[in-house]
Protein backbone atom coordinates (compact mmCIF):
# COMPACT_ATOMS: atom_id res chain seq x y z
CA UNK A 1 0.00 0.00 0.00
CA UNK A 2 0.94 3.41 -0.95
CA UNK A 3 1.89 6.02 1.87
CA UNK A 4 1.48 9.50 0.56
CA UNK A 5 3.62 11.97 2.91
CA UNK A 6 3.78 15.45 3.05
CA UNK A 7 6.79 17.75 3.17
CA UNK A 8 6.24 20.15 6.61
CA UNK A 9 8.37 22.78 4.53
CA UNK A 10 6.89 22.95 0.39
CA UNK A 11 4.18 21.16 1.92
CA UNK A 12 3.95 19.02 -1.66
CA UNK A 13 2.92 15.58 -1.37
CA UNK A 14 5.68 12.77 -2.05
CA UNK A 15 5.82 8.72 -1.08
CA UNK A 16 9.22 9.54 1.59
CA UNK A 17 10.51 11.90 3.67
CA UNK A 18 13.35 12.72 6.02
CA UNK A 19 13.58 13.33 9.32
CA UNK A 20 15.35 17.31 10.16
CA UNK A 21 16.84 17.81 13.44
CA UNK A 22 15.93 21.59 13.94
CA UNK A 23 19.27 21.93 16.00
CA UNK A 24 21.69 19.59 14.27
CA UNK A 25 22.70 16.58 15.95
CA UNK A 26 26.62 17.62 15.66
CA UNK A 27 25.89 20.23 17.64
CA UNK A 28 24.17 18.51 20.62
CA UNK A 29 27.06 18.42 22.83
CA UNK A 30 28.14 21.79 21.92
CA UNK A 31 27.88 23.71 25.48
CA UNK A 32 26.36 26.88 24.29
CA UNK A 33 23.46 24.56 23.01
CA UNK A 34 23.20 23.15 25.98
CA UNK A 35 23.21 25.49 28.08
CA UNK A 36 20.32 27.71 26.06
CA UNK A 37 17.99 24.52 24.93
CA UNK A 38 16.38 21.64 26.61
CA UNK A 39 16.69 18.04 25.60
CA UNK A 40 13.28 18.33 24.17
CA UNK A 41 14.27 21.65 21.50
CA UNK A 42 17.52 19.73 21.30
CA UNK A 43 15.19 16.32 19.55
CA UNK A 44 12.86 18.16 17.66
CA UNK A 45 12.62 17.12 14.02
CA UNK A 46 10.52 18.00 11.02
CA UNK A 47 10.02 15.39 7.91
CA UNK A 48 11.21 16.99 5.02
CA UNK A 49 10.86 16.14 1.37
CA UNK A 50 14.78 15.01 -0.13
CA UNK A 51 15.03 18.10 -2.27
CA UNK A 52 13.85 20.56 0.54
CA UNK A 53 16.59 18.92 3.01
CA UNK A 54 19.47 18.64 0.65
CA UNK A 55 18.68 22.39 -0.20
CA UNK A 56 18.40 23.27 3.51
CA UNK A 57 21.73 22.53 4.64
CA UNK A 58 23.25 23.35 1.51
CA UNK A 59 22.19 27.23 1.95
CA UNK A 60 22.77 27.20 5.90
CA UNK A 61 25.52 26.32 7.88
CA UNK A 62 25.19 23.66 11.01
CA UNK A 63 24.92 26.12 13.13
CA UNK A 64 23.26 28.75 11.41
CA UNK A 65 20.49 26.39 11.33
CA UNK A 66 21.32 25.93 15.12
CA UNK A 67 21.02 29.14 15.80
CA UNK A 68 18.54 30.93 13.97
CA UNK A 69 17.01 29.00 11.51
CA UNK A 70 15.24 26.55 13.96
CA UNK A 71 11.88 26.64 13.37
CA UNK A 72 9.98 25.75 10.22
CA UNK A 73 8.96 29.63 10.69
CA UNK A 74 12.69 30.54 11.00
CA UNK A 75 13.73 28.38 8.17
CA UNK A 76 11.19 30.33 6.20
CA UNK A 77 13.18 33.34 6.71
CA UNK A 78 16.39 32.28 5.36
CA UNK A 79 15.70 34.19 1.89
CA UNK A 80 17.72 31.37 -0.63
CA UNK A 81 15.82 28.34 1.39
CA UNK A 82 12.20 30.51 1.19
CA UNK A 83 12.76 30.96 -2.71
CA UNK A 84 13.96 27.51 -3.33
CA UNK A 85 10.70 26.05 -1.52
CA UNK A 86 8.49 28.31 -3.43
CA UNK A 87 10.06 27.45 -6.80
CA UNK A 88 9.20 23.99 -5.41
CA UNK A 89 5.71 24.86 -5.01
CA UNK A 90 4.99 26.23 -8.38
């Protein structure tokens, strides 16, 4: 049977996804992490389409996303990942 998923970023429909730590998992032991984020921020994920995930971390650094692209909201705001996802939508 057919799963249909939907990407939490173009929001298009596609058969997989992928799981994206909002705080990147390299940067979990990091102190300053620590330190401003609890275990729970640390985990959260989104599912992301392939081409929206490739595309995020090739426009943001680890910890730019870390920092202040956390958020599906945030991500939003990073102007190359906001025009790449609504190319995708088109």
């Amino acid at each position: 049977m057919d799963h249909i998923l939907t990407c939490e970023l173009c929001e298009r429909e596609v058969e997989s996804t992928t799981r994206h730590h909002l705080i990147p998992r390299t940067l979990h032991s990091n102190k300053w992490f620590k330190k401003n984020y609890t275990k729970e921020q640390m985990n959260d994920t989104v599912d992301l389409c392939r081409d929206c995930h490739k595309h995020v971390h090739k426009f943001a650094t680890e910890k730019e996303l870390g920092k202040h692209h956390n958020t599906l909201e945030k991500l939003m705001e990073h102007e190359k990942i906001r025009k790449f996802v609504e190319w995708l939508r088109r």
